[in-house]
Every structure is written in C-alpha cells, then in structure tokens.
N, C-alpha and C. Protein backbone atom coordinates (compact mmCIF):
# COMPACT_ATOMS: atom_id res chain seq x y z
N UNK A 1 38.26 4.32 -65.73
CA UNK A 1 38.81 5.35 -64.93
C UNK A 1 37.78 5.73 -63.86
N UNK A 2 37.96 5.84 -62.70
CA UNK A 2 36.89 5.81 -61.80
C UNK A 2 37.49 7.15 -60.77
N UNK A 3 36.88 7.88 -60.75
CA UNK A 3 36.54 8.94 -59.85
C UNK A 3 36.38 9.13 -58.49
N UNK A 4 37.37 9.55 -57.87
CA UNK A 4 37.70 8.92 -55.95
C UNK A 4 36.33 10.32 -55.54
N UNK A 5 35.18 9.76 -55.18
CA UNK A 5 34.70 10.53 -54.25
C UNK A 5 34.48 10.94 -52.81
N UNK A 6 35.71 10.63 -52.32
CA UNK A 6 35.69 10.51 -50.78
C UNK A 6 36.64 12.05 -50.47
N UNK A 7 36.94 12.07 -51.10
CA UNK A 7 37.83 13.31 -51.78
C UNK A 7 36.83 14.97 -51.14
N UNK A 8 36.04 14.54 -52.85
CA UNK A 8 35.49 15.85 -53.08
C UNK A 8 33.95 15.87 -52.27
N UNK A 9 33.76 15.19 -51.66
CA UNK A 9 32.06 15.46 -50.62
C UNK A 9 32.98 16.39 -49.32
N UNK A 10 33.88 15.90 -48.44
CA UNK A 10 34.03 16.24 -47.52
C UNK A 10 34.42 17.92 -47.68
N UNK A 11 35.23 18.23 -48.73
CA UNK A 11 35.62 19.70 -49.12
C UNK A 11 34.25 20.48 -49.71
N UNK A 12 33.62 20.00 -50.07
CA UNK A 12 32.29 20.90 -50.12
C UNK A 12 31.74 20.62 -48.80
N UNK A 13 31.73 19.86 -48.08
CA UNK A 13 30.88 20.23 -46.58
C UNK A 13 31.53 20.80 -46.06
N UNK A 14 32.86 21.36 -46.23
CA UNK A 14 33.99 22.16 -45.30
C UNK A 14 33.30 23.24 -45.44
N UNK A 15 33.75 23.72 -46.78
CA UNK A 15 33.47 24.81 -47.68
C UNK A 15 32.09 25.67 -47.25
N UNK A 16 30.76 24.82 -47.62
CA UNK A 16 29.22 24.85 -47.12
C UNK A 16 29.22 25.82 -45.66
N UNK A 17 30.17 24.77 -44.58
CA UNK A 17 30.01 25.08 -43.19
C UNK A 17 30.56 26.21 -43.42
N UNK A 18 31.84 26.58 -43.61
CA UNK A 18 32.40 27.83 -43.13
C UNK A 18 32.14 28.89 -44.40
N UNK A 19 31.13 28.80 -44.87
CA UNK A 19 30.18 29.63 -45.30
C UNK A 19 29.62 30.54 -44.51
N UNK A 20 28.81 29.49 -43.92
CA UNK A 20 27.87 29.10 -42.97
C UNK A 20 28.16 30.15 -41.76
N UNK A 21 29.39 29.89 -41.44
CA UNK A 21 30.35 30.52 -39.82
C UNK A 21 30.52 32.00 -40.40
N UNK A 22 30.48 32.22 -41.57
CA UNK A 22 31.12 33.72 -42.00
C UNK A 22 29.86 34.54 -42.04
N UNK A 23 28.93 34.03 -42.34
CA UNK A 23 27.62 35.36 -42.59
C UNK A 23 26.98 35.21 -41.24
N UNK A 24 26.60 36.46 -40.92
CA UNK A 24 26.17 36.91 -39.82
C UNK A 24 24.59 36.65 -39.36
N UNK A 25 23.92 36.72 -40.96
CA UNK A 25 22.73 36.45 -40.64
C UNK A 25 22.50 35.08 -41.05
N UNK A 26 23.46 34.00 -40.90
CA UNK A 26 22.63 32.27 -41.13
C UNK A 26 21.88 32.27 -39.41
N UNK A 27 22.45 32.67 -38.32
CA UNK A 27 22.05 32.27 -37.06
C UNK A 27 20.40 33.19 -36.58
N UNK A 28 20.13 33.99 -37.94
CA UNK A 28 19.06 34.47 -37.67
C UNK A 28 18.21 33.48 -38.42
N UNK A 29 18.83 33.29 -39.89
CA UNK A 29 18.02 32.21 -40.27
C UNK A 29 17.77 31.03 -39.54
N UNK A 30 18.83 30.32 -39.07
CA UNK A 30 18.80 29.21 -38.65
C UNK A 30 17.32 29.35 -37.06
N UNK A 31 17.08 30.18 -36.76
CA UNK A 31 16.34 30.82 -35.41
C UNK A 31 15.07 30.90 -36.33
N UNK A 32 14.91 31.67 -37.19
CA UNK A 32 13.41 31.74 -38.34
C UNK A 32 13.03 30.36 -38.77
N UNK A 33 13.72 29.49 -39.29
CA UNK A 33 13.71 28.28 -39.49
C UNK A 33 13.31 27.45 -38.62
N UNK A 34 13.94 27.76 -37.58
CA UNK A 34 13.73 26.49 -35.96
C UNK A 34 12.25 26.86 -35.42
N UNK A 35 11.75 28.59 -35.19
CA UNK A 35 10.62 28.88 -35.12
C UNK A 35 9.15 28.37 -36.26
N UNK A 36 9.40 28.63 -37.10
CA UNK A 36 8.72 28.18 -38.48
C UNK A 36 8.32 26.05 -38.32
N UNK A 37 9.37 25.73 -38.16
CA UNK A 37 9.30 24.64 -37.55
C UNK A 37 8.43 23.87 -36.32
N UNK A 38 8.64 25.06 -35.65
CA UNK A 38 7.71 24.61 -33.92
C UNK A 38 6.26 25.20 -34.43
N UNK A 39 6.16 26.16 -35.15
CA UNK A 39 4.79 26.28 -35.35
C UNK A 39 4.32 25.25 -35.96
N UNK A 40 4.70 24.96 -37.25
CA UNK A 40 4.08 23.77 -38.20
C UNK A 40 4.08 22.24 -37.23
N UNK A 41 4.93 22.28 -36.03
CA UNK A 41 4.61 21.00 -35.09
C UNK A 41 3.36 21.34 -34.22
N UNK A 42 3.50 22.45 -33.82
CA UNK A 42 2.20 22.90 -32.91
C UNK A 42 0.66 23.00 -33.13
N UNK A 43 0.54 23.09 -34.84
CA UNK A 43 -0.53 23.15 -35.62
C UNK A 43 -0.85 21.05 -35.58
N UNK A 44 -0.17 20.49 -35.71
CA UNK A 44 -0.23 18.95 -35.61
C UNK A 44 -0.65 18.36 -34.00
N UNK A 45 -0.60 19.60 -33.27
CA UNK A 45 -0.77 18.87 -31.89
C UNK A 45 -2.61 18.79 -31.36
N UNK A 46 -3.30 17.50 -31.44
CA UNK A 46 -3.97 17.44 -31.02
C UNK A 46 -4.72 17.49 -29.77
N UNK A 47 -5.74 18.53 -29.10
CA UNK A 47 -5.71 19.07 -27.50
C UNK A 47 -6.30 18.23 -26.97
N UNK A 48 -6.62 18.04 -25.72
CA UNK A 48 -8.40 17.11 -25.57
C UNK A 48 -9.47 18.26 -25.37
N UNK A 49 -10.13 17.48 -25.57
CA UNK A 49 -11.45 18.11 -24.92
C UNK A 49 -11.54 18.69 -23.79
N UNK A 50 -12.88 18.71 -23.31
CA UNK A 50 -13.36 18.60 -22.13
C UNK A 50 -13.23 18.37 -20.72
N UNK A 51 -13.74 17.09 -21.87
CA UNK A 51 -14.17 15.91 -20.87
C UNK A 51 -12.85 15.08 -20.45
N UNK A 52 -12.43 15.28 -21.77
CA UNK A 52 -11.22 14.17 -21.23
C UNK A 52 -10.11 15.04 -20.65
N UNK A 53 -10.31 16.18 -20.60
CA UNK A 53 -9.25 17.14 -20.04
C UNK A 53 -9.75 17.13 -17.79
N UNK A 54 -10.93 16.84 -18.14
CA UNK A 54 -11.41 16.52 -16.57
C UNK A 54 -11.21 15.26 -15.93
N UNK A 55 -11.01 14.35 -17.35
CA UNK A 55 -10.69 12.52 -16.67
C UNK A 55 -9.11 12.60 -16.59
N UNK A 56 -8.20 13.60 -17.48
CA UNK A 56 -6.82 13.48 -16.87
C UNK A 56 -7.05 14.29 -15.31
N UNK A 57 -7.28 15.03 -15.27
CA UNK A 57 -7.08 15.99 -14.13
C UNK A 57 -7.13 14.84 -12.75
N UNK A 58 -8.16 14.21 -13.02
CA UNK A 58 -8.85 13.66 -12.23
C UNK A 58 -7.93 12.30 -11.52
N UNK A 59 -7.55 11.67 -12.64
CA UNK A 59 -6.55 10.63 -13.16
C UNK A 59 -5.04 11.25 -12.21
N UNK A 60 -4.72 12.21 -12.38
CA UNK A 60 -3.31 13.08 -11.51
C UNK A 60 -3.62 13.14 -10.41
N UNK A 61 -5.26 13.97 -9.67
CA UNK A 61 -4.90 13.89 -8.24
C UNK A 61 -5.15 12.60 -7.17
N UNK A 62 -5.93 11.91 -8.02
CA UNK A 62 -6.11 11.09 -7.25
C UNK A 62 -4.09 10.06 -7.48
N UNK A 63 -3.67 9.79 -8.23
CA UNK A 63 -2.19 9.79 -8.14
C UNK A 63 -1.25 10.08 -7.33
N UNK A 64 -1.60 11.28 -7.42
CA UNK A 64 -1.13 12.25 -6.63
C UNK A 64 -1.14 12.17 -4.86
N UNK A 65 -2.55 12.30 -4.61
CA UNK A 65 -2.93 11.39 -3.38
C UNK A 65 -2.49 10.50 -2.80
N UNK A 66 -2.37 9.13 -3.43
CA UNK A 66 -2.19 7.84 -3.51
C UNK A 66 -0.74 7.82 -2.97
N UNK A 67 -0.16 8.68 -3.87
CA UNK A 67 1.35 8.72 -3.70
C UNK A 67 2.02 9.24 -2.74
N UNK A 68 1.21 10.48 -2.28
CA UNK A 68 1.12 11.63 -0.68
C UNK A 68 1.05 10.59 0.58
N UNK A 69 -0.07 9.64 0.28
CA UNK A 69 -0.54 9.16 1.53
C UNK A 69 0.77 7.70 1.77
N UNK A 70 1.28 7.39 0.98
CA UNK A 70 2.35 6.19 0.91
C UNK A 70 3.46 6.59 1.68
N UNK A 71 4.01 8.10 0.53
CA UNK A 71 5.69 8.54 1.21
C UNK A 71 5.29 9.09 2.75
N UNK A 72 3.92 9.40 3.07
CA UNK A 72 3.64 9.82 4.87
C UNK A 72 3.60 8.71 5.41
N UNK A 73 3.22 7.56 5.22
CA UNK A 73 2.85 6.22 5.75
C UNK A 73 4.29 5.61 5.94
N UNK A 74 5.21 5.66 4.93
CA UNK A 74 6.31 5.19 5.20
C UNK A 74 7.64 6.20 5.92
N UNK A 75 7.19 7.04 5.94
CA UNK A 75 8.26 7.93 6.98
C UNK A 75 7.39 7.93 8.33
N UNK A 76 6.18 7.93 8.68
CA UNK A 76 5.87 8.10 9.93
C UNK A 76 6.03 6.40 9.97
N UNK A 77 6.12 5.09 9.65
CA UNK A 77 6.71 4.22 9.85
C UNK A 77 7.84 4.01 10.21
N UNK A 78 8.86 4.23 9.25
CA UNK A 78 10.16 4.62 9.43
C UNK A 78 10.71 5.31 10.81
N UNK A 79 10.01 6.21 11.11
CA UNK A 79 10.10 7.53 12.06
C UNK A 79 10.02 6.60 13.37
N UNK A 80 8.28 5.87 13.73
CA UNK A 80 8.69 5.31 14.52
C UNK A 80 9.24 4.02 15.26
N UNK A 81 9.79 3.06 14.19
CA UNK A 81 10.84 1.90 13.71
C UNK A 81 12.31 3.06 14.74
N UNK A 82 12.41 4.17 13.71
CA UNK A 82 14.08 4.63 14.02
C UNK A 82 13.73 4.98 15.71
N UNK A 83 12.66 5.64 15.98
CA UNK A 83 12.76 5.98 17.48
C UNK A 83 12.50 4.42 18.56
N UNK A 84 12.41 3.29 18.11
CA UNK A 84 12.17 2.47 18.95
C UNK A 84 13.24 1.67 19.16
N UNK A 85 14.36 2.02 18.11
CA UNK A 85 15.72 0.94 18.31
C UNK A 85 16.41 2.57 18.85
N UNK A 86 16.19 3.16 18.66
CA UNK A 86 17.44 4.51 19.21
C UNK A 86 16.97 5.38 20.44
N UNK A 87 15.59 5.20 20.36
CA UNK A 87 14.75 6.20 21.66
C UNK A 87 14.63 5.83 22.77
C-alpha cells in the first residue's frame, strides 16, 4: 500500500504560507532575519589595507584617464571628419 505524497507536501506549503500572510509580525521578522543576515555577511568581508587600498585607487585613475583621453580623441576626431564632409 503506498502513500501518494504529492498530495500532502503541497497543502502544508499552502497552509505554512498563508500562515505566514495572516500574522502581522512575520514581515518584521522576515526584515530582523534579512538584517541579522547582512551583518553575519559583512563580518566575512575582507577590507584591504593600505597599501593596496592606494594601488586600487591608483589602478582607477589612471583608467579613468586613459578612458577620458580616448572618448575626447574620438569625438574631437569625429567632430572634425563630420565638419569636413558637411562644413
């Protein structure tokens, strides 16, 4: 004799949820929980240093730069390409 469980899981997760929907304070829990959570991730987050907090910095502007001096290079290209077929 074998026992249909496809049945009885889904009516207890009905059941569970609209538990769940009826008390007022699960969405405070569920908020204590989600907080409690980000702390215990935040305690795992390793910072840099220093030093290496000066080799990213360093690492961005010069990027940064690189990338400034390209999109100007190619619009004042562009710029005067468009004024020599239209100007």
């Amino acid at each position: 004799m074998a026992t249909d469980t496809r049945d009885a899981a889904p009516r207890a997760g009905r059941s569970a949820r609209a538990d769940r929907r009826r008390s007022p304070f699960s969405i405070v829990r569920r908020i204590r929980q989600f907080v409690r959570e980000v702390i215990a991730e935040l305690r795992k987050v390793v910072y840099p240093g220093r030093s290496e907090l000066i080799t990213y910095v360093i690492v961005v502007l010069v990027f940064v730069t690189v990338m400034t001096a390209f999109v100007a290079s190619l619009d004042f290209g562009l710029t005067k390409a468009v004024l020599a077929v239209f100007g």
